[in-house]
Protein backbone atom coordinates (compact mmCIF):
# COMPACT_ATOMS: atom_id res chain seq x y z
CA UNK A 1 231.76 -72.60 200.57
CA UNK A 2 233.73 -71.30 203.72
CA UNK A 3 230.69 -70.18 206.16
CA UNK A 4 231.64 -66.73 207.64
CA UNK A 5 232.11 -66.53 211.24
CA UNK A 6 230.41 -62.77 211.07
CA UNK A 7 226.64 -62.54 210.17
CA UNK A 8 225.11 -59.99 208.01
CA UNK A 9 224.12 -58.09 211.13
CA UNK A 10 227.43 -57.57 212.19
CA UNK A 11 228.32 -56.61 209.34
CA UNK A 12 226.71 -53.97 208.62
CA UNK A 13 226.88 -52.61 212.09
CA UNK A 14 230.91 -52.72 211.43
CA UNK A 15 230.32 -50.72 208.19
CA UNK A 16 228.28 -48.18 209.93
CA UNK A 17 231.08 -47.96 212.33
CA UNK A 18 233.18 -46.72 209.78
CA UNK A 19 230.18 -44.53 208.48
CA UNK A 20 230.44 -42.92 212.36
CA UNK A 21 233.96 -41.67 211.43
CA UNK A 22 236.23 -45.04 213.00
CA UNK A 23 239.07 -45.87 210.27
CA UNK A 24 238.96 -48.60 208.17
CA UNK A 25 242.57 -49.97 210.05
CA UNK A 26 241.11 -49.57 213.40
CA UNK A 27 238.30 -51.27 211.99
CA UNK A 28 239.99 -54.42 210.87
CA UNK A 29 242.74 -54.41 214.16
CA UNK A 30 239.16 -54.41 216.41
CA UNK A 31 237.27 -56.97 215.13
CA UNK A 32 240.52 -59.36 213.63
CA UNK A 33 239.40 -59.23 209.58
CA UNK A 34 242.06 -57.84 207.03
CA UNK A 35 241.82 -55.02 204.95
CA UNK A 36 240.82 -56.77 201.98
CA UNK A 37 237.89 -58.29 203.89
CA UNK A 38 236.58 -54.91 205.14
CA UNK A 39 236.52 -53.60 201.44
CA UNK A 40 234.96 -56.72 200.04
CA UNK A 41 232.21 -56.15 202.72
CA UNK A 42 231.80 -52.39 202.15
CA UNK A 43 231.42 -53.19 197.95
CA UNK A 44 228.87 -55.56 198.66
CA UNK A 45 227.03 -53.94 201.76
CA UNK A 46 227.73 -50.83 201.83
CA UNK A 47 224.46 -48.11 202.39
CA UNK A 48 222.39 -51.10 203.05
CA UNK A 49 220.25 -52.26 206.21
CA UNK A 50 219.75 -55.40 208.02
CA UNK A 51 216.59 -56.00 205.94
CA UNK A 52 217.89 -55.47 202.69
CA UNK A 53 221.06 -58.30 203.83
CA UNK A 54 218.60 -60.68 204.62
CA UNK A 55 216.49 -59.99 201.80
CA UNK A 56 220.08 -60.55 199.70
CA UNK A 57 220.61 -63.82 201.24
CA UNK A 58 217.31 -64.67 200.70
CA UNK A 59 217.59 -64.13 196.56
CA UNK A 60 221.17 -65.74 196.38
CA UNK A 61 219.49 -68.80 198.16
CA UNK A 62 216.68 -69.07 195.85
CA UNK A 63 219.27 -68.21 192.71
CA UNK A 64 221.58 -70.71 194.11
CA UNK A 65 218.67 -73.48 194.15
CA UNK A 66 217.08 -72.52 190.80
CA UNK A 67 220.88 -72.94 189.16
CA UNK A 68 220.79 -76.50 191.06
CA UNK A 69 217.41 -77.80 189.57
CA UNK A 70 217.89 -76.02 185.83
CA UNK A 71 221.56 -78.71 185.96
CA UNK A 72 219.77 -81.25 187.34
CA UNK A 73 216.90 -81.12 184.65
CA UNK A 74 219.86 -80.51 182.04
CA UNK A 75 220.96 -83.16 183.49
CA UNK A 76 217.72 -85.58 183.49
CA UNK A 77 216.98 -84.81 179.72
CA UNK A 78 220.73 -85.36 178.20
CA UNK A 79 220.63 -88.81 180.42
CA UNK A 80 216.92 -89.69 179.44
CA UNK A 81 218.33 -89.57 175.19
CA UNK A 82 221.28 -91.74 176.09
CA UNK A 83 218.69 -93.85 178.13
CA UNK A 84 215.81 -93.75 175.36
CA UNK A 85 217.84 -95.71 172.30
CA UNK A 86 214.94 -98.20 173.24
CA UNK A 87 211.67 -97.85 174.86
CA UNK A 88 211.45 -98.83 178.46
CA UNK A 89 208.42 -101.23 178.25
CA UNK A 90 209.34 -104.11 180.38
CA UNK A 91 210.26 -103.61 184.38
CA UNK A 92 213.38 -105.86 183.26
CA UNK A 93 214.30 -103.01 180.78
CA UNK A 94 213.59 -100.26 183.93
CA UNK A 95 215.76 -102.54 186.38
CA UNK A 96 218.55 -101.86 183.69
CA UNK A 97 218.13 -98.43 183.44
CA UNK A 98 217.85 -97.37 186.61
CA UNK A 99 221.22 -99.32 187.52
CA UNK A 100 222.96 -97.64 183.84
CA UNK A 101 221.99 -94.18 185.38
CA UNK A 102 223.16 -94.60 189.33
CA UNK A 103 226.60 -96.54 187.97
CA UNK A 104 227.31 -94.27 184.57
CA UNK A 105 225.71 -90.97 186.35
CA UNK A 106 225.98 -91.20 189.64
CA UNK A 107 222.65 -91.00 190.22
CA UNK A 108 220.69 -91.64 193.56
CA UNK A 109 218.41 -94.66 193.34
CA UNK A 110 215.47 -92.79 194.33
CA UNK A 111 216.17 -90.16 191.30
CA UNK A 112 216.74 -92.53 188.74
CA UNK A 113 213.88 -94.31 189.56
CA UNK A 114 211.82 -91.23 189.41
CA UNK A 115 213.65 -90.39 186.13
CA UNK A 116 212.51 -93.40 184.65
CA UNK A 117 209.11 -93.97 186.02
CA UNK A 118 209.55 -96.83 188.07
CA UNK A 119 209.06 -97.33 191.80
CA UNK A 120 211.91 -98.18 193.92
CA UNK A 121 210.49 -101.50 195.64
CA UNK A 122 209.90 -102.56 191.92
CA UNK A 123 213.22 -101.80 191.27
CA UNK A 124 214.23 -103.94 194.23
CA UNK A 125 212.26 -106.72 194.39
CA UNK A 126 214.14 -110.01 193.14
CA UNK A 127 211.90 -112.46 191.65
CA UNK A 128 212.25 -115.98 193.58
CA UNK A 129 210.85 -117.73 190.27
CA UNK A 130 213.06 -120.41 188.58
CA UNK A 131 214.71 -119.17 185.42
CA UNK A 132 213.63 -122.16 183.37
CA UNK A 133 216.93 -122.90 182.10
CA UNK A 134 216.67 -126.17 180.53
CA UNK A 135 213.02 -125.11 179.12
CA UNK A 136 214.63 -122.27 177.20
CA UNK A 137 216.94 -123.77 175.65
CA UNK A 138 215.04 -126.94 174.35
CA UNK A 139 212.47 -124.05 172.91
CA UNK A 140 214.89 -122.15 171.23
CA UNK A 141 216.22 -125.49 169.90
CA UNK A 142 212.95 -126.20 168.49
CA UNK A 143 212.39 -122.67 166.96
CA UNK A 144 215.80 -122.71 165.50
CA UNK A 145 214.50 -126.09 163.57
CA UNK A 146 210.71 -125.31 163.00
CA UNK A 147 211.27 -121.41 162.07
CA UNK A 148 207.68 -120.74 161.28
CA UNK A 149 205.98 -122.35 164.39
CA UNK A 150 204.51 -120.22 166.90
CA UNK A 151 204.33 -121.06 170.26
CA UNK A 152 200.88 -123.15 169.64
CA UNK A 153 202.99 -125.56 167.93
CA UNK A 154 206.15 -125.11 170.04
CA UNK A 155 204.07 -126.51 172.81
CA UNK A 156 202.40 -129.41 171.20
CA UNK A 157 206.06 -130.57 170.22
CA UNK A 158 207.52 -130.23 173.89
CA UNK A 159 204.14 -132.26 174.97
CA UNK A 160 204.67 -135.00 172.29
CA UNK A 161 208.55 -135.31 174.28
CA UNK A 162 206.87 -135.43 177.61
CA UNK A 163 207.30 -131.56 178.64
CA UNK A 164 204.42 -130.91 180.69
CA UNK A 165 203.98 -126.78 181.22
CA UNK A 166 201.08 -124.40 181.04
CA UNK A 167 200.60 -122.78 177.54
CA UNK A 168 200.44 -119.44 179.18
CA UNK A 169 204.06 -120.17 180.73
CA UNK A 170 205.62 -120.88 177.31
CA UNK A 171 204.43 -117.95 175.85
CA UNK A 172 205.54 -116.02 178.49
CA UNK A 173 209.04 -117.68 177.48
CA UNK A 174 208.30 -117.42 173.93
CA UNK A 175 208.41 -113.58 174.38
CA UNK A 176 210.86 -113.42 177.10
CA UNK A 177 213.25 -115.17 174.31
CA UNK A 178 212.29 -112.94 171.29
CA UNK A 179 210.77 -115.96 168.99
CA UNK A 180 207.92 -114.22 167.98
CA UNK A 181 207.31 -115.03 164.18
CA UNK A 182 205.96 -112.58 161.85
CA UNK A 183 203.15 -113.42 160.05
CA UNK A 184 203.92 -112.79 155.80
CA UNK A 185 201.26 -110.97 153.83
CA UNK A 186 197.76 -109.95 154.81
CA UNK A 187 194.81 -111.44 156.29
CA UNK A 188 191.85 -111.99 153.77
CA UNK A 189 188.40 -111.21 155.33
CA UNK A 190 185.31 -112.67 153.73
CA UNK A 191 182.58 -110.44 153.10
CA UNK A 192 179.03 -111.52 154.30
CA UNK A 193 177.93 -114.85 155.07
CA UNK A 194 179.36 -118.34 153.99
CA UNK A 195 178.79 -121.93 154.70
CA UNK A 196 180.96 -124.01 156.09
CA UNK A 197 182.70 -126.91 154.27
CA UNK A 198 181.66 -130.27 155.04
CA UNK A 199 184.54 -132.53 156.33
CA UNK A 200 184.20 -136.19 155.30
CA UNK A 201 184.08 -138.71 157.82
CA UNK A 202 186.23 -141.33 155.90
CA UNK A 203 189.92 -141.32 154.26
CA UNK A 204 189.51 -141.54 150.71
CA UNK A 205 185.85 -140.10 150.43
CA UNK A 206 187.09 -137.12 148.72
CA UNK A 207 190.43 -135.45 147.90
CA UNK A 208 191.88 -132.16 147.26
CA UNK A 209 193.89 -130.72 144.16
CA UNK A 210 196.04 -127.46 143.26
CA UNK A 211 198.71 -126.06 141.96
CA UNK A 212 201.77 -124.10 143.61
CA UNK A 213 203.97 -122.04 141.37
CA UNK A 214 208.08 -121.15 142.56
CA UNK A 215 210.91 -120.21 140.42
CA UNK A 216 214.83 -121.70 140.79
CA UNK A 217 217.77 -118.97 141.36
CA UNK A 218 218.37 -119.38 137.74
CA UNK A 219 214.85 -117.74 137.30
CA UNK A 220 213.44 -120.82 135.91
CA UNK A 221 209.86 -121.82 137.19
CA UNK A 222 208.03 -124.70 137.96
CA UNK A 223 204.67 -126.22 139.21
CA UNK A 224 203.89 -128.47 142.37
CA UNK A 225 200.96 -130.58 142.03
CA UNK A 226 199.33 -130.90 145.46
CA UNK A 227 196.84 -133.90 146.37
CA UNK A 228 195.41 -133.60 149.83
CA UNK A 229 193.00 -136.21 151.62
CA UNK A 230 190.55 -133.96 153.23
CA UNK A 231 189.14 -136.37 155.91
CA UNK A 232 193.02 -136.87 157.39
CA UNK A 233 194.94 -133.57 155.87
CA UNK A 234 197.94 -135.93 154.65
CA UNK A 235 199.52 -134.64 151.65
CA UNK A 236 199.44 -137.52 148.94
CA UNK A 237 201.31 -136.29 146.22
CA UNK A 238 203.85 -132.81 145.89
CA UNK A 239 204.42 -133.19 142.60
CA UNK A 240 206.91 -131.09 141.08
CA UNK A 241 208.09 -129.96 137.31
CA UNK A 242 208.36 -127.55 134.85
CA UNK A 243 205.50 -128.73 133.17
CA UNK A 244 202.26 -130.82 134.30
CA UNK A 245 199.52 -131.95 131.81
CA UNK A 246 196.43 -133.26 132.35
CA UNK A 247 197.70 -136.84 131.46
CA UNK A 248 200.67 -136.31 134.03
CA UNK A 249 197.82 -135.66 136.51
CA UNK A 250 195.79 -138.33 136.26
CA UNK A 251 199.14 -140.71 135.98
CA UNK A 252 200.22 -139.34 139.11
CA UNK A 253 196.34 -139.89 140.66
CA UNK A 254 196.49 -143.85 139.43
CA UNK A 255 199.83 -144.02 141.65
CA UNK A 256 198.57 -142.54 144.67
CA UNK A 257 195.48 -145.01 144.35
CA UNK A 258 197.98 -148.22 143.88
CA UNK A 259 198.47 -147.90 147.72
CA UNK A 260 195.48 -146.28 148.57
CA UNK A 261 192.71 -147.12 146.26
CA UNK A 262 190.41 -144.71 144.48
CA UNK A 263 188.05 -141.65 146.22
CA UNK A 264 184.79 -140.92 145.88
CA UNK A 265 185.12 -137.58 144.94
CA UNK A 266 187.95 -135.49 143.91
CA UNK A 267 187.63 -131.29 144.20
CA UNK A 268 189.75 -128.83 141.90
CA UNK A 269 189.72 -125.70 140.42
CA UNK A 270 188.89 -125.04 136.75
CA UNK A 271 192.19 -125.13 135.58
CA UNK A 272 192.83 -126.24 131.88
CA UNK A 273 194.92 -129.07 133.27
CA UNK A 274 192.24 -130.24 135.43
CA UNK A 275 189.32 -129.58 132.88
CA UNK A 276 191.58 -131.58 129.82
CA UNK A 277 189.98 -134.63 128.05
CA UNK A 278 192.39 -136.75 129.39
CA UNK A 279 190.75 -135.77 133.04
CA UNK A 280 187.50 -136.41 131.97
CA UNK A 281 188.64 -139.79 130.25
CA UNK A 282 190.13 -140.39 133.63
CA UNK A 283 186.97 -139.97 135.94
CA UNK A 284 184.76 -142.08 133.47
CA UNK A 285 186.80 -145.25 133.87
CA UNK A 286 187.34 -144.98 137.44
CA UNK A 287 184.12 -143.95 138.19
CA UNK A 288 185.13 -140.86 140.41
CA UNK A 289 183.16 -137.73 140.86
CA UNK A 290 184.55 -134.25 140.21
CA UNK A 291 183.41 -131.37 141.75
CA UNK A 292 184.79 -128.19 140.04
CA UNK A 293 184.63 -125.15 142.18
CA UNK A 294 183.19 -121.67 141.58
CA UNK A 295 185.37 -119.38 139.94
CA UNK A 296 187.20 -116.86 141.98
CA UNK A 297 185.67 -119.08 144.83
CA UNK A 298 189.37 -120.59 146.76
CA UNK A 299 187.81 -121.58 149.84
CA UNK A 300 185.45 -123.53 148.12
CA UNK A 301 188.53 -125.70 147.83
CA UNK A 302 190.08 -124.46 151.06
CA UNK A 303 192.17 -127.46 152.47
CA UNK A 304 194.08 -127.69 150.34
CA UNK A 305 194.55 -124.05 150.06
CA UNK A 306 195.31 -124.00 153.39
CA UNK A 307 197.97 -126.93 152.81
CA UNK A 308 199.45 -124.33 149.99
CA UNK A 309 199.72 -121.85 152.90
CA UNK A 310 201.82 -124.01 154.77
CA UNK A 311 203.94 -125.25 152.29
CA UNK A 312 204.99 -121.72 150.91
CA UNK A 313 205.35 -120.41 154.53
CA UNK A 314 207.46 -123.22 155.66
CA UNK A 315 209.44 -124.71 152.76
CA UNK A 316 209.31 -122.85 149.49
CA UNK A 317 210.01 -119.37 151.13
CA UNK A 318 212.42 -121.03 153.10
CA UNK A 319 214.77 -122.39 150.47
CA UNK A 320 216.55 -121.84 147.40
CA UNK A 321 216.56 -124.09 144.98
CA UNK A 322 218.91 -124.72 142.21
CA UNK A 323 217.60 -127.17 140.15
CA UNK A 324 214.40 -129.60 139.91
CA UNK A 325 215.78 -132.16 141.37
CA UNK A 326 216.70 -130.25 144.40
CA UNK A 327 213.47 -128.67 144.52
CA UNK A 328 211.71 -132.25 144.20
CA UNK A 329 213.86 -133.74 147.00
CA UNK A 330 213.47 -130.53 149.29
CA UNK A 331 209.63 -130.65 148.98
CA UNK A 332 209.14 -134.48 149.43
CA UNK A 333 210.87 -134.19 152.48
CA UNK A 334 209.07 -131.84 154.08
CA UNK A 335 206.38 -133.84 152.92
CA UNK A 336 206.84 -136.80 154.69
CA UNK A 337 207.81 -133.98 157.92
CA UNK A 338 204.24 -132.77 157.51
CA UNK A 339 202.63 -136.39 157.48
CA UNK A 340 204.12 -137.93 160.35
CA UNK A 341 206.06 -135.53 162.57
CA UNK A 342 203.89 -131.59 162.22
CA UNK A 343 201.08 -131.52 164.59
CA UNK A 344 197.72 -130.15 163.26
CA UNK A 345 196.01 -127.98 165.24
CA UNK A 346 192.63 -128.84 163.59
CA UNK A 347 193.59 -132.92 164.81
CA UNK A 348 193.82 -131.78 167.96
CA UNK A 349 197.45 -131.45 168.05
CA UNK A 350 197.53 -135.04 166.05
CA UNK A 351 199.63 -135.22 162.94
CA UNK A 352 198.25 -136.48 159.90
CA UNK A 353 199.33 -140.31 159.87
CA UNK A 354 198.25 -140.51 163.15
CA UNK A 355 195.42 -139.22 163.36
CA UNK A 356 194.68 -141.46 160.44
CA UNK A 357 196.09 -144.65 162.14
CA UNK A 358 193.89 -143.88 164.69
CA UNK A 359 191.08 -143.43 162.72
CA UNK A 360 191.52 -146.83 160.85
CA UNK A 361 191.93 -148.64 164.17
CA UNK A 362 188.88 -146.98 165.74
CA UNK A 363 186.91 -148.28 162.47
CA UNK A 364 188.37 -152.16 162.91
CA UNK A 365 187.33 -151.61 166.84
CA UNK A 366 183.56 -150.65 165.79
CA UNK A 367 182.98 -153.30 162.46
CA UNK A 368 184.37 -156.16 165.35
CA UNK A 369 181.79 -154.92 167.67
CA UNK A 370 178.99 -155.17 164.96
């Protein structure tokens, strides 16, 4: 606004001129102002003092700033909703905010950083860190092909190809890159005290059996017949069919011990499969021990409960199958995956087959010692 060149002082001491008995157009010729100015200032001054002008200017000031901050807050909230579709966690997600509201609002840098809670060196500062192309990319390659791997696993797999970073590093990346996987269905928490399962110290000392259950698209459902060797976790056997017997089971055990020869002991469940005549026919001639575990008891068996874990997580819930044979040719080969190319974490990052080559080598080192 136009500043005028008369104060309120003079002013009023014009308007009590006119009160003294000087005309309004002697007024205006005397002091240069027109005669719409003088009656402008005699309907806003007029019968007022010096004191009560100032105290005027005074309010108008105040009014004039309170109008300023009530649009500015106006302002702040109908910015902060557009701002808000997602919460500003991150100081990346703050950077972008504060430069959406000072190009789209014209804010001030120092405002929208107060808006948004962030301080302006923060929203300054430009990291000198390298941006890990190369790294990125090779790790979303591998989540895109292992789907349910966290970053544990991500970074046992870059190690195996020679990657050498710090684990906290990658999972710094692994967030940065939005790979997190969600975990499917709820943890299980034992209730008092348990002991823990003895590991054998030997392939073939004792083996592991259950069942899986899926269903084709068709609706159809069938059964997978796990064997696990609890001394090297490799999966044996993933048999799969519509129906398996007790014979079928112990069939499919007298293959797996063609290559392998026969364990000690074998733990199940007390399925009727498993608890058959045929089974018990089956253990008698090959002299194998069966332990059947406590009823409602899983982790009594839990290896191989924790191999069904994995396989439902990572294959079955993964595909769709559309016939046995697909389903039979899907789960083999993620079979064989598991063996030789998944690391374990309880190997110490080993997969199966080697850990087991290992093992086999380390015994032939210590029997040519003795």
């Amino acid at each position: 606004m136009k500043r005028s060149r008369f104060t309120e002082e003079q002013i009023i001491g014009i308007l009590k001129e006119h009160q003294a008995g000087l005309s309004a157009p002697e007024l205006c010729r005397k002091h240069g102002i027109s005669d719409a100015t003088f009656y402008t200032w005699r309907k806003r001054y007029g019968g007022m003092e010096v004191s009560d002008a100032r105290r005027l200017k005074a309010l108008e000031e105040e009014n004039a700033k309170l109008k300023k901050l009530l649009a500015e807050s106006m302002m702040d909230v109908s910015t902060l909703r557009e701002m808000l579709g997602k919460k500003l966690l991150t100081p990346g997600s703050r950077r972008n905010a504060v430069s959406w509201a000072m190009e789209e609002k014209g804010y001030s840098q120092r405002r929208a950083c107060g808006l948004v809670g962030i301080d302006p060196r923060v929203y300054r500062y430009r990291s000198t860190r390298s941006d890990d192309a190369g790294l990125r990319t090779r790790l979303r390659e591998l989540a895109s092909e292992r789907r349910r791997f966290g970053y544990r696993r991500l970074h046992l797999l870059l190690k195996r190809e020679g990657v050498e970073v710090n684990w906290k590093k990658l999972y710094r990346l692994y967030r940065e890159e939005r790979l997190t996987v969600r975990k499917r269905g709820g943890r299980k928490r034992a209730l008092g005290t348990r002991a823990p399962m003895a590991i054998p110290q030997d392939p073939n000392q004792r083996w592991s059996l259950d069942f899986v259950s899926d269903t084709l698209v068709d609706g159809r459902r069938f059964r997978i017949l796990c064997v696990i060797d609890d001394f090297s976790r490799e999966c044996l056997a993933t048999v799969a069919d519509n129906s398996i017997s007790g014979e079928r089971v112990a069939r499919e055990l007298d293959v797996i011990a063609e290559r392998r020869g026969y364990p000690l002991m074998v733990v199940s469940d007390n399925g009727t499969e498993l608890t058959s005549n045929a089974m018990l026919k089956w253990q008698q001639e090959h002299g194998v021990e069966w332990h059947y575990i406590a009823p409602g008891k899983p982790m009594q068996n839990g290896f191989v409960e924790s191999f069904n874990g994995r396989l439902r997580d990572e294959c079955l819930n993964e595909h769709l199958f559309r016939s046995y044979r697909h389903a039979r040719e899907t789960i083999e080969h993620w079979r064989i995956d598991y063996n030789l190319n998944r690391p374990h974490t309880s190997l110490d990052g080993l997969t199966p087959n080697e850990f087991a080559t290992r093992s086999r080598s380390d015994h032939n080192v210590n029997r040519a010692n003795l």
